[in-house]
PDB file of N, CA and C in Angstrom:
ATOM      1  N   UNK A   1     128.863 -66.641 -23.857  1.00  0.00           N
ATOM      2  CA  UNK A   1     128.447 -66.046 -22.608  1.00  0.00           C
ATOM      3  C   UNK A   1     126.943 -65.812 -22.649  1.00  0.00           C
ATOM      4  N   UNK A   2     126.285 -66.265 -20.914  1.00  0.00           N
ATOM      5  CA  UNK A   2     124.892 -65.842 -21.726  1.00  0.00           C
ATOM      6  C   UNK A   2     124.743 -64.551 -20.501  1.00  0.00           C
ATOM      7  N   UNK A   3     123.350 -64.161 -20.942  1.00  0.00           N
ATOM      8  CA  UNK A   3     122.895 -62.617 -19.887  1.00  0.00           C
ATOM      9  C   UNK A   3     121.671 -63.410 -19.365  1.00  0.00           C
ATOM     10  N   UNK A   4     121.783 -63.737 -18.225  1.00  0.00           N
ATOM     11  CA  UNK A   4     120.587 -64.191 -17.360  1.00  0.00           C
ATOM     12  C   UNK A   4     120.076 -63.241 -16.444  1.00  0.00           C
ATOM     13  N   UNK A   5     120.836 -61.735 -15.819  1.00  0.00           N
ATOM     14  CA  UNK A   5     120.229 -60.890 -15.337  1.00  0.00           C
ATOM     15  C   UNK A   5     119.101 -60.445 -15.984  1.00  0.00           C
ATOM     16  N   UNK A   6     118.069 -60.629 -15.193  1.00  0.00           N
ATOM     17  CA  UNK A   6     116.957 -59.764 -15.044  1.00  0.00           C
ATOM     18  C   UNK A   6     115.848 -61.114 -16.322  1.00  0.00           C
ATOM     19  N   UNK A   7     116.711 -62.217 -16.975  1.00  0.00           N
ATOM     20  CA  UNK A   7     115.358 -62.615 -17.092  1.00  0.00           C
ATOM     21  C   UNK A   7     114.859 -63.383 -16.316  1.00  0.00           C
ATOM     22  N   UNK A   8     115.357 -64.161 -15.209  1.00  0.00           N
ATOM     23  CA  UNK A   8     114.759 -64.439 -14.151  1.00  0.00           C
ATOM     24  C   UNK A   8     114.391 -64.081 -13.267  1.00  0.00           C
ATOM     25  N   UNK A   9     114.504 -62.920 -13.287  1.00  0.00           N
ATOM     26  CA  UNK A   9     114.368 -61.573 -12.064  1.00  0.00           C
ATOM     27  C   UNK A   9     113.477 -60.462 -12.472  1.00  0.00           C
ATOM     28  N   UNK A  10     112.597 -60.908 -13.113  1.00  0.00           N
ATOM     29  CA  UNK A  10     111.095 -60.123 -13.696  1.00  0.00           C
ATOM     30  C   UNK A  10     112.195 -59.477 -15.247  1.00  0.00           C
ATOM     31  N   UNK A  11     113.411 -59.658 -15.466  1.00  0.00           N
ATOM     32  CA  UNK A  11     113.658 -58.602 -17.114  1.00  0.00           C
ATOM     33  C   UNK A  11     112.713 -58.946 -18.183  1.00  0.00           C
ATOM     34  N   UNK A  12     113.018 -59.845 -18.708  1.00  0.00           N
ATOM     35  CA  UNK A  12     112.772 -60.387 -19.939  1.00  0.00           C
ATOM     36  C   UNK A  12     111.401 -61.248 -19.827  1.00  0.00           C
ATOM     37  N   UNK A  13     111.369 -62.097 -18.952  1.00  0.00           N
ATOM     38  CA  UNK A  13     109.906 -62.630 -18.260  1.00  0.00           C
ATOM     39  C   UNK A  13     109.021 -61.772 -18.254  1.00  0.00           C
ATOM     40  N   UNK A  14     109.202 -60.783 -17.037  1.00  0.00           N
ATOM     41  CA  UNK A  14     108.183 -60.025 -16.744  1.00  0.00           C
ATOM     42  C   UNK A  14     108.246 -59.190 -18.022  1.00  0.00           C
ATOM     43  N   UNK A  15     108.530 -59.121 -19.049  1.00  0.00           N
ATOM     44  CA  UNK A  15     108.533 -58.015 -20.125  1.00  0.00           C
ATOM     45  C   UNK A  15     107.305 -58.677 -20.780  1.00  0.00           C
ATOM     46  N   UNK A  16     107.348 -59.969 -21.293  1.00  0.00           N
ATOM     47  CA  UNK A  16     106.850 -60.958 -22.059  1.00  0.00           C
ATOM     48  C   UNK A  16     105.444 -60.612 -21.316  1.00  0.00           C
ATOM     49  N   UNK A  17     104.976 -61.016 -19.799  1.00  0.00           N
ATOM     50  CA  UNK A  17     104.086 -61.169 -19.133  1.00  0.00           C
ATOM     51  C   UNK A  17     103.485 -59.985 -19.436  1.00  0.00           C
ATOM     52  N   UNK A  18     104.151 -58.831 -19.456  1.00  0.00           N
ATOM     53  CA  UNK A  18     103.335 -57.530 -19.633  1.00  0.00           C
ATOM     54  C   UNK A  18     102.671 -57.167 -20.603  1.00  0.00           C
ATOM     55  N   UNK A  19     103.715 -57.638 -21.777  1.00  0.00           N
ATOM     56  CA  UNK A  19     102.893 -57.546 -22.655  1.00  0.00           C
ATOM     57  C   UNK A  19     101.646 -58.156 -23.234  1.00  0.00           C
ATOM     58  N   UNK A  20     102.050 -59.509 -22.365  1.00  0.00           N
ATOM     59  CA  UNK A  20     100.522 -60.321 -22.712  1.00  0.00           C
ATOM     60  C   UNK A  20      99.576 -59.845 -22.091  1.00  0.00           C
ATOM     61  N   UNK A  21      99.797 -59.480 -20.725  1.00  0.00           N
ATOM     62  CA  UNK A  21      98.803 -58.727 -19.969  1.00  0.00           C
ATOM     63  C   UNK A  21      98.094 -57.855 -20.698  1.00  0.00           C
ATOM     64  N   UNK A  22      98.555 -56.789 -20.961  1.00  0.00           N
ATOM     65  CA  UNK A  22      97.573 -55.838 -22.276  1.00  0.00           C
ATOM     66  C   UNK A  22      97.276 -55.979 -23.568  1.00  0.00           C
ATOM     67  N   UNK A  23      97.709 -57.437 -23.913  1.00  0.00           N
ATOM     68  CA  UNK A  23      96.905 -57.560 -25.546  1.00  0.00           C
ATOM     69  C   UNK A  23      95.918 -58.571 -24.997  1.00  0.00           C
ATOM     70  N   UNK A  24      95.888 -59.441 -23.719  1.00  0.00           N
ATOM     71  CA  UNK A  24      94.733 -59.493 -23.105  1.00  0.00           C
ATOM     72  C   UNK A  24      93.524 -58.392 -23.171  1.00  0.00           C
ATOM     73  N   UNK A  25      93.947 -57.518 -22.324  1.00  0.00           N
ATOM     74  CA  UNK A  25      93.265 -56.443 -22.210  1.00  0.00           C
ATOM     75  C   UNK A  25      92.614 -55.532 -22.861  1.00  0.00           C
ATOM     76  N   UNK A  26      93.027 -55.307 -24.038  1.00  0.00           N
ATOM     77  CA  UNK A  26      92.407 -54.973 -25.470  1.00  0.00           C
ATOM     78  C   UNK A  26      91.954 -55.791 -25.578  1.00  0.00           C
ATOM     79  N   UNK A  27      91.864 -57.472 -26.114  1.00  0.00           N
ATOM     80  CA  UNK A  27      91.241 -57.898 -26.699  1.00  0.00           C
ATOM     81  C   UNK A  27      90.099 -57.772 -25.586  1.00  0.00           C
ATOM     82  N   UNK A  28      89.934 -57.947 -24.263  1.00  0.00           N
ATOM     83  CA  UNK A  28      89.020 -58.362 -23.721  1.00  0.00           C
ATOM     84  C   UNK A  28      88.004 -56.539 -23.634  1.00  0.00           C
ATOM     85  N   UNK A  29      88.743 -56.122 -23.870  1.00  0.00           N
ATOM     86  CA  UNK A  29      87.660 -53.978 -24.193  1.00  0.00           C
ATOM     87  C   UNK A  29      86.968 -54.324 -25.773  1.00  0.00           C
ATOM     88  N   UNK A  30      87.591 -54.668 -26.471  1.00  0.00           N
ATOM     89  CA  UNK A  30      87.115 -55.162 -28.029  1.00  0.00           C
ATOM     90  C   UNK A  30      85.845 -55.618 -27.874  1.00  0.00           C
ATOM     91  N   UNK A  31      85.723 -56.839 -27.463  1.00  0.00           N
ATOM     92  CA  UNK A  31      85.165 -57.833 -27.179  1.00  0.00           C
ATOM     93  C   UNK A  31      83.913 -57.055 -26.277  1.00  0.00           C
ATOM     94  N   UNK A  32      83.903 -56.638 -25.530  1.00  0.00           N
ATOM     95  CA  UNK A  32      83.217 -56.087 -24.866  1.00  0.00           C
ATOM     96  C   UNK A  32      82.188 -55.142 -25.619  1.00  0.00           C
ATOM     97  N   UNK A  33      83.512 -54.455 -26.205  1.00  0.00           N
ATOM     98  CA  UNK A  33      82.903 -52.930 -27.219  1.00  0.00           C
ATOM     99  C   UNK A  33      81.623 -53.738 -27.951  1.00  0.00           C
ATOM    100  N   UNK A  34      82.200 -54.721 -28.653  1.00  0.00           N
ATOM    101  CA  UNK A  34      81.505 -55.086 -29.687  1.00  0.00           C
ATOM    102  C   UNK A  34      80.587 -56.257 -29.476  1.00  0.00           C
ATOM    103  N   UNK A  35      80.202 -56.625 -28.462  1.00  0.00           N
ATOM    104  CA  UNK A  35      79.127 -57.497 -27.564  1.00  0.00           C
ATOM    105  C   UNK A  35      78.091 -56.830 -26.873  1.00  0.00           C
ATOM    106  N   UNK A  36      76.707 -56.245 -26.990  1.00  0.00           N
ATOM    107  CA  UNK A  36      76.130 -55.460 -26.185  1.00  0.00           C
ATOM    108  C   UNK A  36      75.021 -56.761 -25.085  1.00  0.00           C
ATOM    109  N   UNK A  37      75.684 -57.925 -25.276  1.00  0.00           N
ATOM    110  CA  UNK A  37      74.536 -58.818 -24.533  1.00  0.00           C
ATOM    111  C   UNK A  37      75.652 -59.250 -23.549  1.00  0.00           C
ATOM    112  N   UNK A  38      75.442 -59.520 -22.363  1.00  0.00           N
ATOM    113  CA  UNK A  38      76.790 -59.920 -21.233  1.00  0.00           C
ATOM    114  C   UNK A  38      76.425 -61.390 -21.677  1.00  0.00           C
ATOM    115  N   UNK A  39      75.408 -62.096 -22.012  1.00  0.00           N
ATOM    116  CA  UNK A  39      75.433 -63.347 -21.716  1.00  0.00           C
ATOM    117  C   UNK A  39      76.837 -63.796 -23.016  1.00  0.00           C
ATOM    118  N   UNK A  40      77.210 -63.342 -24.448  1.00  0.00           N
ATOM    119  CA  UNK A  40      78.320 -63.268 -24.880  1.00  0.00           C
ATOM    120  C   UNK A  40      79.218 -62.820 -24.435  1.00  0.00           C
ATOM    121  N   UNK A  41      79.518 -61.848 -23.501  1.00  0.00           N
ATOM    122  CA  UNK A  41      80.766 -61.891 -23.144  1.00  0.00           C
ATOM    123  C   UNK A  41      81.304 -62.817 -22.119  1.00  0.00           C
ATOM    124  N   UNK A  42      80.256 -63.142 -21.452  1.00  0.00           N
ATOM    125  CA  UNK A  42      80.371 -64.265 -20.241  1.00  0.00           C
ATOM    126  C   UNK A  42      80.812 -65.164 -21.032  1.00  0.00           C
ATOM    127  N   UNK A  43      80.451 -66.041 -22.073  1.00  0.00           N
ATOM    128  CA  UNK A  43      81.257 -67.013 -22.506  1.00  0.00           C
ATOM    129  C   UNK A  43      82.731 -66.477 -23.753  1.00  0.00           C
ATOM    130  N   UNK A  44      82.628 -65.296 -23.726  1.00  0.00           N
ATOM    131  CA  UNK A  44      84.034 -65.048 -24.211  1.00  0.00           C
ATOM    132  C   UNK A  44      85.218 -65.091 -22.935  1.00  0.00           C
ATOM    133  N   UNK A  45      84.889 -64.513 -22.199  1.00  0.00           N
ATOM    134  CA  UNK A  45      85.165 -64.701 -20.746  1.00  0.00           C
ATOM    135  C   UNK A  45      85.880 -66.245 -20.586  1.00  0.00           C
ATOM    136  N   UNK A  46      84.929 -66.834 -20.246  1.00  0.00           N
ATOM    137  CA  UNK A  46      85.008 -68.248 -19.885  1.00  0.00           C
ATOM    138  C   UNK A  46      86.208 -69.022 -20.925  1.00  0.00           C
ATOM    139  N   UNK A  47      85.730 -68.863 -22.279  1.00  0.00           N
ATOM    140  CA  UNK A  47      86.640 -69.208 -22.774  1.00  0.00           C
ATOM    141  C   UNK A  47      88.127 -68.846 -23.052  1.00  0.00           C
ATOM    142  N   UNK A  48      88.332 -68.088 -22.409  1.00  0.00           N
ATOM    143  CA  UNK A  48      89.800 -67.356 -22.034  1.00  0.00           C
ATOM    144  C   UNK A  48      90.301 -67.281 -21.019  1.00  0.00           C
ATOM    145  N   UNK A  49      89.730 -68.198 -19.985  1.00  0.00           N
ATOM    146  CA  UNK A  49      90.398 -68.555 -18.532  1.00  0.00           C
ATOM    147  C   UNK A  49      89.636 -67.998 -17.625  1.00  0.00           C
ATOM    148  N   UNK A  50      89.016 -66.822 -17.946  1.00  0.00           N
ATOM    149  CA  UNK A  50      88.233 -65.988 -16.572  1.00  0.00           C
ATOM    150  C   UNK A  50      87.567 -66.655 -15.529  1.00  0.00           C
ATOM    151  N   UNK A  51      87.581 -66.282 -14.190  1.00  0.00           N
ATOM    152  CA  UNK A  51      86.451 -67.221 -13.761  1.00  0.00           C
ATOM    153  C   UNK A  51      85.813 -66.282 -12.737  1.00  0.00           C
ATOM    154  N   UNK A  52      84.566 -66.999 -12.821  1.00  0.00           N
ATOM    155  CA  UNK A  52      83.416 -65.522 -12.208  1.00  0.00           C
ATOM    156  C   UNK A  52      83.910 -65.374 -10.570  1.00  0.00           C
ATOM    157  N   UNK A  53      84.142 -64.648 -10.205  1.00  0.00           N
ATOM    158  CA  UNK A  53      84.270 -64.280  -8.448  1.00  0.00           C
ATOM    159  C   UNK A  53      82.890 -63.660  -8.190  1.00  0.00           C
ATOM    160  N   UNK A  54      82.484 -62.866  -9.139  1.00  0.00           N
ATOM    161  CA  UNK A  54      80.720 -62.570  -9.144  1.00  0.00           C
ATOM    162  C   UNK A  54      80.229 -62.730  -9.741  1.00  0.00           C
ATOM    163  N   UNK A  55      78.864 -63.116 -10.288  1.00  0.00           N
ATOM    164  CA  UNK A  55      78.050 -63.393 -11.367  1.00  0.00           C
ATOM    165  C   UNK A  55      76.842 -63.049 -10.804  1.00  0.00           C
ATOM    166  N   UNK A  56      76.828 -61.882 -10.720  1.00  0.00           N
ATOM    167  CA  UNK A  56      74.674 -61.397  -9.882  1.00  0.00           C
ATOM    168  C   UNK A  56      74.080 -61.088 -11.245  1.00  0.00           C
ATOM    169  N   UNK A  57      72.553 -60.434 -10.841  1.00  0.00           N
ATOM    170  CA  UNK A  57      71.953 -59.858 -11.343  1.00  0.00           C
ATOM    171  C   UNK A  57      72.876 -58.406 -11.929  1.00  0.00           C
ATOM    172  N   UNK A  58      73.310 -57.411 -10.630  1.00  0.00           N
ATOM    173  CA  UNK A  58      73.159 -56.370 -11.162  1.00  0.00           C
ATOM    174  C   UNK A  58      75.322 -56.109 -11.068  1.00  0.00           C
ATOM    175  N   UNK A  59      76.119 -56.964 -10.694  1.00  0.00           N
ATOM    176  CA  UNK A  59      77.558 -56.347 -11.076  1.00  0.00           C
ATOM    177  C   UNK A  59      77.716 -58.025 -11.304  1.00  0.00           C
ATOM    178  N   UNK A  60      78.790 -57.891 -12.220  1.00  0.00           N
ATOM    179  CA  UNK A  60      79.935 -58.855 -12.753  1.00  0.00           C
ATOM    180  C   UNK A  60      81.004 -58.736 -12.601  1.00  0.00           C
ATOM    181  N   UNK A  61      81.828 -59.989 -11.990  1.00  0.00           N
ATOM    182  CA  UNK A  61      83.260 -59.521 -11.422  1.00  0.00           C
ATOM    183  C   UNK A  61      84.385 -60.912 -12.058  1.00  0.00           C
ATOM    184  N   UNK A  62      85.189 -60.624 -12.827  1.00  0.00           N
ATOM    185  CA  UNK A  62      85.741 -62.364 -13.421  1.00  0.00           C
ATOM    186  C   UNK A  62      86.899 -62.050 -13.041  1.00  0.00           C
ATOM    187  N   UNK A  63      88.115 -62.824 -13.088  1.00  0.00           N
ATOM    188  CA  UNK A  63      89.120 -62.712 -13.269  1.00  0.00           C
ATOM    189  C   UNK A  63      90.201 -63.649 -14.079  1.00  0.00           C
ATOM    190  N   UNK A  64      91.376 -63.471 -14.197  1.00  0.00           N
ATOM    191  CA  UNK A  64      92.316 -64.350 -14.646  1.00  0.00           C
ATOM    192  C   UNK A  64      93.624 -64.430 -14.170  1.00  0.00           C
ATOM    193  N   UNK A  65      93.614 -65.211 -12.683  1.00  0.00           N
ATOM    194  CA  UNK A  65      94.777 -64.879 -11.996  1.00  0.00           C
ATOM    195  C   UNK A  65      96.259 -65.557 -12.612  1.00  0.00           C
ATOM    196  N   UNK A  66      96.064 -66.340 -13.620  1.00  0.00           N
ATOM    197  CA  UNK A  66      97.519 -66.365 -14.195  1.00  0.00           C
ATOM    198  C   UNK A  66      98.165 -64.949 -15.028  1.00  0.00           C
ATOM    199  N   UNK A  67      96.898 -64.485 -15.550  1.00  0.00           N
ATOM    200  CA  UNK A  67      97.766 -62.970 -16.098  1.00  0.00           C
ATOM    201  C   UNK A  67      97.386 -61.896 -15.120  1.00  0.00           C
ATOM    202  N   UNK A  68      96.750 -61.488 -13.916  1.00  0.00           N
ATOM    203  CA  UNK A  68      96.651 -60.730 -13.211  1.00  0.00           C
ATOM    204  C   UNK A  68      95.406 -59.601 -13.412  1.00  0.00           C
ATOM    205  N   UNK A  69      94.582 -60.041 -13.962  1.00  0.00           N
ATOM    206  CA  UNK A  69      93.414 -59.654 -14.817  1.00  0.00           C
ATOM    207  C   UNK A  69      92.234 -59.409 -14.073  1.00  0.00           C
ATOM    208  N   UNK A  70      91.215 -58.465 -14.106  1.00  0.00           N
ATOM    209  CA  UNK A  70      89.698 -58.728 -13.846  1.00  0.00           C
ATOM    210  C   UNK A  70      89.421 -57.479 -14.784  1.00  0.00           C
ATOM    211  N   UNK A  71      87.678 -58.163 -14.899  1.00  0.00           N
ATOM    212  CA  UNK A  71      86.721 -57.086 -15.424  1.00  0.00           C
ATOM    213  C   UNK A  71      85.634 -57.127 -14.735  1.00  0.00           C
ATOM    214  N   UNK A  72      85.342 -55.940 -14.667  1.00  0.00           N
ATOM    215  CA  UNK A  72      84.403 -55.375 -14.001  1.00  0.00           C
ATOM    216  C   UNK A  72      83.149 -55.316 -14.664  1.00  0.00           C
ATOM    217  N   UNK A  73      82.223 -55.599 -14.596  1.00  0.00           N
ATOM    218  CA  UNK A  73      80.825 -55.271 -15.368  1.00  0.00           C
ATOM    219  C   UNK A  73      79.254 -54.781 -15.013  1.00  0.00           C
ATOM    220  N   UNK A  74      78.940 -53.621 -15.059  1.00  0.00           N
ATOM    221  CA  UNK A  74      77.675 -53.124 -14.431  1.00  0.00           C
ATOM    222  C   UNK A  74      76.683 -53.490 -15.255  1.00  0.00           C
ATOM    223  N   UNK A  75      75.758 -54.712 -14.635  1.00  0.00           N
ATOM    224  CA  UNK A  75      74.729 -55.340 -15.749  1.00  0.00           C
ATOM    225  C   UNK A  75      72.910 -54.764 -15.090  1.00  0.00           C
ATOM    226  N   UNK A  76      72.871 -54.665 -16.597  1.00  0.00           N
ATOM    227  CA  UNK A  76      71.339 -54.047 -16.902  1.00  0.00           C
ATOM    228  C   UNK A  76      70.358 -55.090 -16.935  1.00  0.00           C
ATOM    229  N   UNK A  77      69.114 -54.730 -16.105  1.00  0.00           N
ATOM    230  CA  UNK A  77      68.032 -55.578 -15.891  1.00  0.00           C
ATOM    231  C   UNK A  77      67.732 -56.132 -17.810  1.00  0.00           C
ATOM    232  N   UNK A  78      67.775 -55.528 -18.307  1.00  0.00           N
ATOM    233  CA  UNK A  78      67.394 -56.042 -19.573  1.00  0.00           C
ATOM    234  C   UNK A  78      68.809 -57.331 -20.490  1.00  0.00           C
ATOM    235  N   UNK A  79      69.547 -57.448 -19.587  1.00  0.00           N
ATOM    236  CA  UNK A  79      70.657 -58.265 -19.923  1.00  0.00           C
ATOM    237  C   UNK A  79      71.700 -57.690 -20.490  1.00  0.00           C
ATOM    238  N   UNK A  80      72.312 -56.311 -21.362  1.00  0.00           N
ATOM    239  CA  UNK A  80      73.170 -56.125 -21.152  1.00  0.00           C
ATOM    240  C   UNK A  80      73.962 -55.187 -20.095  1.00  0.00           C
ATOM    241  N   UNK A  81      74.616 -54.032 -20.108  1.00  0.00           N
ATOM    242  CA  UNK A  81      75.543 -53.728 -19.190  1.00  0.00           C
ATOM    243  C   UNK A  81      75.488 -52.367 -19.239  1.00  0.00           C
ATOM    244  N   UNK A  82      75.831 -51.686 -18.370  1.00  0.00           N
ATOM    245  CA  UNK A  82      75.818 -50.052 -18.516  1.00  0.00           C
ATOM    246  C   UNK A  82      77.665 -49.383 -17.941  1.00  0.00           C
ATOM    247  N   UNK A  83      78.217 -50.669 -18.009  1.00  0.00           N
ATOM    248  CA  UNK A  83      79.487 -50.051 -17.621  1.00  0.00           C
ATOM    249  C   UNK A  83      80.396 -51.466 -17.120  1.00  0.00           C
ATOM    250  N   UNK A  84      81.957 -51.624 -17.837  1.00  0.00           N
ATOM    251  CA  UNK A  84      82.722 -51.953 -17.499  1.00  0.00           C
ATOM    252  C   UNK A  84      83.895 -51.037 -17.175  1.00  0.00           C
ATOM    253  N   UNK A  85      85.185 -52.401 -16.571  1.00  0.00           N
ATOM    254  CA  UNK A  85      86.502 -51.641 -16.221  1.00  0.00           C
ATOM    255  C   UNK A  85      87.417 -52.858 -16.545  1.00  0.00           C
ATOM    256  N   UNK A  86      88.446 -52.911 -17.470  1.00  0.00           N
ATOM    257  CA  UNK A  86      89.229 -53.932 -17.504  1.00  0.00           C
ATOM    258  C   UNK A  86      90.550 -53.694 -17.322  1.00  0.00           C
ATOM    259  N   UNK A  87      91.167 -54.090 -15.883  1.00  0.00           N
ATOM    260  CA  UNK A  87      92.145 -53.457 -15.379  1.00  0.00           C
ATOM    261  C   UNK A  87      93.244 -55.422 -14.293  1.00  0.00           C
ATOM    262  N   UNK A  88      94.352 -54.583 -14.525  1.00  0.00           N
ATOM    263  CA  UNK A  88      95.191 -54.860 -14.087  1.00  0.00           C
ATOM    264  C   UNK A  88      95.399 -55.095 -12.508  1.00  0.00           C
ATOM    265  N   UNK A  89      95.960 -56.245 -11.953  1.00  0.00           N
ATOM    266  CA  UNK A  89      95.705 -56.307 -10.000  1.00  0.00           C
ATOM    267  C   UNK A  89      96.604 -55.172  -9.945  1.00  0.00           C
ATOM    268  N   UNK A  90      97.632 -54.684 -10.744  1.00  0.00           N
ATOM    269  CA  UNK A  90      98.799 -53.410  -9.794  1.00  0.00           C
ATOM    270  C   UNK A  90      97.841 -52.285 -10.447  1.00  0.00           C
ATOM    271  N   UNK A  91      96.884 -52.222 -11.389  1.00  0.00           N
ATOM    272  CA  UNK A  91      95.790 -51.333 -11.629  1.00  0.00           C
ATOM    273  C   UNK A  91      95.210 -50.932 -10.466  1.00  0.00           C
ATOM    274  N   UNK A  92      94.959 -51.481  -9.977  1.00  0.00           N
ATOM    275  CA  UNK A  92      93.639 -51.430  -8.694  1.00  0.00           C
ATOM    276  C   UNK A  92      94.499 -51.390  -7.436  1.00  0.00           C
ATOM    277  N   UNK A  93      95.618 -51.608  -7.128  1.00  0.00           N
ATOM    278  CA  UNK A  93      96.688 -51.145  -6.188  1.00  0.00           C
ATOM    279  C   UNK A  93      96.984 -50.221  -6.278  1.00  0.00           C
ATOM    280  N   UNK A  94      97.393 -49.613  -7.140  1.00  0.00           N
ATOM    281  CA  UNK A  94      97.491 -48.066  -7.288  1.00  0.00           C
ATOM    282  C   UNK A  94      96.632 -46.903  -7.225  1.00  0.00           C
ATOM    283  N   UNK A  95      95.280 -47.656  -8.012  1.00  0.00           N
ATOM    284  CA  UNK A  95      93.807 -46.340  -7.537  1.00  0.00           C
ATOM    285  C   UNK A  95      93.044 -46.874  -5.996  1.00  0.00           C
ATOM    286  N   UNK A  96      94.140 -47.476  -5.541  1.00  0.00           N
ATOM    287  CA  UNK A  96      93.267 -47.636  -3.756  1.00  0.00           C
ATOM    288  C   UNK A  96      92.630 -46.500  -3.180  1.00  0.00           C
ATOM    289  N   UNK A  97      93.472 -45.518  -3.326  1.00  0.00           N
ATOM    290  CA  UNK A  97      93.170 -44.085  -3.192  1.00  0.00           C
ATOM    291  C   UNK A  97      91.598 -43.277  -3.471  1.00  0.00           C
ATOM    292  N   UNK A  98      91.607 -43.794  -4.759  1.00  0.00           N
ATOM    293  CA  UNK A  98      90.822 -43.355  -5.733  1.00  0.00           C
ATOM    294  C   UNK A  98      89.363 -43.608  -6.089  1.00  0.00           C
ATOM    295  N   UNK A  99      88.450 -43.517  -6.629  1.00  0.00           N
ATOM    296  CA  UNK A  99      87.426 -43.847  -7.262  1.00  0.00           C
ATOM    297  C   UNK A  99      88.007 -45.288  -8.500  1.00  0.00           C
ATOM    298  N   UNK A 100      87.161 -46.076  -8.333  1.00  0.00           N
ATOM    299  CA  UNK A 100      87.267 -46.825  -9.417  1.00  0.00           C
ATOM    300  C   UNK A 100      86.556 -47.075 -10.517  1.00  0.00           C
ATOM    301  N   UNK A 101      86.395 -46.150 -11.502  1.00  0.00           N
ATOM    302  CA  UNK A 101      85.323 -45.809 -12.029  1.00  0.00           C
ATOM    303  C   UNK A 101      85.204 -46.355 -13.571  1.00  0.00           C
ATOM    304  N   UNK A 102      83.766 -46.361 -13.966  1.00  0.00           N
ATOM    305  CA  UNK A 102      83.491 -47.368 -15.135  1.00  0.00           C
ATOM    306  C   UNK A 102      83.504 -46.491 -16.161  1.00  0.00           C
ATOM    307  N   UNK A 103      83.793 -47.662 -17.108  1.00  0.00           N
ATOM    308  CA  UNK A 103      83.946 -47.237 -18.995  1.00  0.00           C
ATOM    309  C   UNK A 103      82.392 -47.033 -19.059  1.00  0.00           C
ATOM    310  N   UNK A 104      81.933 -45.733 -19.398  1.00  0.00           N
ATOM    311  CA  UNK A 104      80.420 -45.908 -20.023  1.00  0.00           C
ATOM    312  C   UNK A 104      79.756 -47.029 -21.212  1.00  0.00           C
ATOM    313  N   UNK A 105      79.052 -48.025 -21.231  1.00  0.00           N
ATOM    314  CA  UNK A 105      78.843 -48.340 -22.271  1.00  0.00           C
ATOM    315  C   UNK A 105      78.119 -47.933 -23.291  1.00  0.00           C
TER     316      UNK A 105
END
């Protein structure tokens, strides 16, 4: 007998997805932590699927719509950053409400 409830119906799928979603997400705060130049994280970025929706001077905006992903990045005239946010699309559905406010770097 097999149990197909719920893994085609977000159980077991969406379990898997979630969890990738946040070891994404750590790795991509790590990465961050430990990068103080954006022009490295931009290609850590890149090389992990992200793709820029913004790329200015002064904010950075990437995402990764197969895992449901963006980061946020407040970039400093001197090239690195004075503040990210690496959050989840039901992240940012939920603080609609709210302030969306940055990780100090």
């Amino acid at each position: 007998m097999f149990y197909t409830k719920g893994v085609f119906g977000g159980g077991m799928l969406g379990e898997f997805e979630t969890l990738q979603r946040q070891a994404m997400m750590v790795e991509i705060e790590e990465i961050i932590q430990a990068t103080p130049d954006y022009t490295d994280v931009r290609e850590a970025l890149r090389s992990r699927n992200f793709i820029p929706e913004r790329d200015e001077e002064k904010i950075a905006i990437w995402v990764q719509p197969e895992l449901e992903i963006f980061v946020l990045l407040q970039i400093n005239l001197g090239g690195g950053y004075a503040g990210y946010r690496v959050a989840s699309y039901a992240d940012l559905e939920e603080s609609e409400g709210g302030p969306a406010g940055f990780n100090a770097r």
